[in-house]
C-alpha atoms as a PDB file:
ATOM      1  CA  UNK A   1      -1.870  -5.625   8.355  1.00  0.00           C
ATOM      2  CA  UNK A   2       1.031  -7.480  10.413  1.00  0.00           C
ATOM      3  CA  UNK A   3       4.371  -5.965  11.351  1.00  0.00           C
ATOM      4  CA  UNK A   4       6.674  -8.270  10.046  1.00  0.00           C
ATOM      5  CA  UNK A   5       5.521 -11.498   7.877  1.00  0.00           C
ATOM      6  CA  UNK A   6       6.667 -14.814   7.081  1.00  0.00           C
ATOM      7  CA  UNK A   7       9.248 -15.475   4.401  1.00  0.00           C
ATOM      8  CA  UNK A   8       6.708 -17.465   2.347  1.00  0.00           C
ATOM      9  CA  UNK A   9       3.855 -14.477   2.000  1.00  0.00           C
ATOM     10  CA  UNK A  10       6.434 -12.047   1.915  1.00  0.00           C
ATOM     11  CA  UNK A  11       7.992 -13.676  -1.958  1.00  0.00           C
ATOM     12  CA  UNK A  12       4.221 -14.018  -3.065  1.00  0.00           C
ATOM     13  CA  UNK A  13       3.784 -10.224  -2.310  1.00  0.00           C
ATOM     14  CA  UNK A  14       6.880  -8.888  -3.847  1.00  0.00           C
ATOM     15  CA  UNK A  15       6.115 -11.150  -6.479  1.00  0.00           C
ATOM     16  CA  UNK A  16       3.178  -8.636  -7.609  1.00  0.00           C
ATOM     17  CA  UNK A  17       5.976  -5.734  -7.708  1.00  0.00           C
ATOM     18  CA  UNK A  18       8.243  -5.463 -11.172  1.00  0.00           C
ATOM     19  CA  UNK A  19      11.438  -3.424 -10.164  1.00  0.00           C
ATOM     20  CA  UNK A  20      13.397  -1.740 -12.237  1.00  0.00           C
ATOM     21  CA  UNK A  21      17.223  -2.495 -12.023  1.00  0.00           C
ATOM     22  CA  UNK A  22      18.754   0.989 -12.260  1.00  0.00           C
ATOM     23  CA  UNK A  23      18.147   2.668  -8.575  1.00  0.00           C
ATOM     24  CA  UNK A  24      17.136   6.421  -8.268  1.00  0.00           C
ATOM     25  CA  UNK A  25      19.366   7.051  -5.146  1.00  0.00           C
ATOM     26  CA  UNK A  26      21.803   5.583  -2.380  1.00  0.00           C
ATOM     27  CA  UNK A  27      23.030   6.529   0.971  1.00  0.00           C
ATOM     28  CA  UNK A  28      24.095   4.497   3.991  1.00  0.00           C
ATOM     29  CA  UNK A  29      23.480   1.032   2.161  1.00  0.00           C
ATOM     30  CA  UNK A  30      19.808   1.935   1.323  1.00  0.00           C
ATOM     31  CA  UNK A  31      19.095   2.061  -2.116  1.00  0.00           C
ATOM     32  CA  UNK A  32      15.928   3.755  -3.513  1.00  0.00           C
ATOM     33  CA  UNK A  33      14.576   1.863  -6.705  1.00  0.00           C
ATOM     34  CA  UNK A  34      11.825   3.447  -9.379  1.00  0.00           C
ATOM     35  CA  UNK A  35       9.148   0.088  -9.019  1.00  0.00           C
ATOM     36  CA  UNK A  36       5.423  -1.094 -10.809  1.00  0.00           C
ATOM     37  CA  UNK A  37       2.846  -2.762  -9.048  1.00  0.00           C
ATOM     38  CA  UNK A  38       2.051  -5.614 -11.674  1.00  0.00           C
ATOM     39  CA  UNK A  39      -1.080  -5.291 -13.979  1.00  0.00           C
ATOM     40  CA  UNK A  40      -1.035  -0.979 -12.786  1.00  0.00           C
ATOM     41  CA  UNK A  41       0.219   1.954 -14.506  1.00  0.00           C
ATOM     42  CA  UNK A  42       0.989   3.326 -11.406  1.00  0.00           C
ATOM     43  CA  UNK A  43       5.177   3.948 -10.385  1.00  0.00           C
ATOM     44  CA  UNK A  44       6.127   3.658  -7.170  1.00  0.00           C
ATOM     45  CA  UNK A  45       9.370   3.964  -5.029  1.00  0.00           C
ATOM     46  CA  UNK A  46      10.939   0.695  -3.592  1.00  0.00           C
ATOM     47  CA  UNK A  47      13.801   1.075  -0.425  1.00  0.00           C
ATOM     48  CA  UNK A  48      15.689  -1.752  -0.410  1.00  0.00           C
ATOM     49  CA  UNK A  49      17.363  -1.458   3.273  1.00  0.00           C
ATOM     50  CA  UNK A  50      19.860  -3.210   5.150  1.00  0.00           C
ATOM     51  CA  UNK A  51      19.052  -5.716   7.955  1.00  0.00           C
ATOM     52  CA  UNK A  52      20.835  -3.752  10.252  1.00  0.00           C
ATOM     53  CA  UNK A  53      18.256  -0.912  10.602  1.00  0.00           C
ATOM     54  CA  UNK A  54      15.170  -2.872  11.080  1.00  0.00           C
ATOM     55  CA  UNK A  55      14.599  -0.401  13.784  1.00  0.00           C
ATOM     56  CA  UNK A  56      15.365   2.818  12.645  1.00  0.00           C
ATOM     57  CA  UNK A  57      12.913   0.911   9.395  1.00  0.00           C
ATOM     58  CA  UNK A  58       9.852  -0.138  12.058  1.00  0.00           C
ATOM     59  CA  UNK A  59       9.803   3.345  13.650  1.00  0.00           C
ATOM     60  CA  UNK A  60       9.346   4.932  10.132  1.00  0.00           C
ATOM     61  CA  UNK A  61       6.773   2.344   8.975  1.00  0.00           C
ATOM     62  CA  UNK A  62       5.040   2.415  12.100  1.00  0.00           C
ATOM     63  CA  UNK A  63       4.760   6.689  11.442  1.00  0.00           C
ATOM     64  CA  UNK A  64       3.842   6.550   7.660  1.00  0.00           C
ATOM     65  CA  UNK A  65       0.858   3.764   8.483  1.00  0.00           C
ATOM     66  CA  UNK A  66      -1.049   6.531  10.406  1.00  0.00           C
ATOM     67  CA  UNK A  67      -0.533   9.619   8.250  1.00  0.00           C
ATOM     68  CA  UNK A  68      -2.267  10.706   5.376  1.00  0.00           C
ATOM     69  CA  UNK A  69      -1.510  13.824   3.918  1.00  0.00           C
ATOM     70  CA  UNK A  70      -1.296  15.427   0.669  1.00  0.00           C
ATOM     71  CA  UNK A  71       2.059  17.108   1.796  1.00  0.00           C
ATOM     72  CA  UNK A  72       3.466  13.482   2.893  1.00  0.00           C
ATOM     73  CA  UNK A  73       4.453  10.544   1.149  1.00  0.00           C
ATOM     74  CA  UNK A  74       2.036   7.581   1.000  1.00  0.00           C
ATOM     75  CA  UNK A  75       2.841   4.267   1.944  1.00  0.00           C
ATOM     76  CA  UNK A  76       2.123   1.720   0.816  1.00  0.00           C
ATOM     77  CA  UNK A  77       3.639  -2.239   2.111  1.00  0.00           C
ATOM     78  CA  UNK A  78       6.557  -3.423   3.794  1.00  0.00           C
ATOM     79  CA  UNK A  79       8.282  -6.469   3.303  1.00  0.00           C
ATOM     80  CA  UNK A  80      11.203  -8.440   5.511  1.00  0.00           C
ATOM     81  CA  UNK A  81      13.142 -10.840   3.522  1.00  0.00           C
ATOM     82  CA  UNK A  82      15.910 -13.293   4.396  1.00  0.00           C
ATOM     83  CA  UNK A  83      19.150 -10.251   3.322  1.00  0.00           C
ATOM     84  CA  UNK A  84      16.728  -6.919   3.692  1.00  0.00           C
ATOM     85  CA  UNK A  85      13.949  -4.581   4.753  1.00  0.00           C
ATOM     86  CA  UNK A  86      11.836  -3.512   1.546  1.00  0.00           C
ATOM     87  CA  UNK A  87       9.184  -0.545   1.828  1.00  0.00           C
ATOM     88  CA  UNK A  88       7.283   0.878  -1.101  1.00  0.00           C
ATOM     89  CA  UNK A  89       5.725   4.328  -0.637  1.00  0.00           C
ATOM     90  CA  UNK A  90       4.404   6.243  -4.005  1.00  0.00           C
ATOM     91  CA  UNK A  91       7.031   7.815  -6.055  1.00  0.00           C
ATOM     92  CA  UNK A  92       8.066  11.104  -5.915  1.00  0.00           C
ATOM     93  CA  UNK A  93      10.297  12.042  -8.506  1.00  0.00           C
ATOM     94  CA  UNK A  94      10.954  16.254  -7.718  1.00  0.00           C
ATOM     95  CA  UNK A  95      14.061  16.930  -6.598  1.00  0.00           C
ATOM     96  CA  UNK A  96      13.541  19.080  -3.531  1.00  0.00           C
ATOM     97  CA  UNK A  97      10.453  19.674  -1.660  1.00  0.00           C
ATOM     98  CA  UNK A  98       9.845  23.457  -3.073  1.00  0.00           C
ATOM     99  CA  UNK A  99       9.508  21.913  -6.410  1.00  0.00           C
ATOM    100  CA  UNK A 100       6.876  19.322  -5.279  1.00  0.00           C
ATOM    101  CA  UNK A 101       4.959  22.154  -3.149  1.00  0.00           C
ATOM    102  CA  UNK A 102       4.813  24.478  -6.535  1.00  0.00           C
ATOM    103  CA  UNK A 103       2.842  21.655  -8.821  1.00  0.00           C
END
């Protein structure tokens, strides 16, 4: 899987995402949206982040590639578009981490 890819694979890929237009959360200019993968049942959560922290956005990528836990988000793909960073990890829809520990 590549670090950053070219504008032209990058609208095929989010092509195969349907987002929904009302956004879970936003802080500092990132905005958290509830997403689909096309032809799944299966929600996810997609980050739509500013250009500005591509690296505070590669440093977290670059973590949540090599982890997999049951206690730790999964990612999934990254994208880098002309205006913004995109990353889509599973949803998680609890609101604190004590609720999503309990289930």
């Amino acid at each position: 899987r590549g670090f950053w890819f070219d504008i032209a694979h990058i609208t095929v890929t989010m092509e195969n995402y349907i987002l929904y237009g009302e956004h879970l959360s936003e802080l500092d200019g990132t905005v958290v949206y509830k997403g689909r993968r096309r032809g799944t049942v299966s929600y996810v959560s997609i980050r739509k982040h500013p250009k500005e922290k591509k690296d505070l956005v590669s440093k977290e990528v670059s973590l949540l590639q090599n982890l997999d836990h049951t206690n730790v988000v999964k990612f999934l793909e990254w994208y880098e578009t002309s205006n913004h960073l995109w990353v889509i990890t599973e949803l998680v829809l609890a609101s604190t981490l004590t609720e999503i520990l309990d289930q």
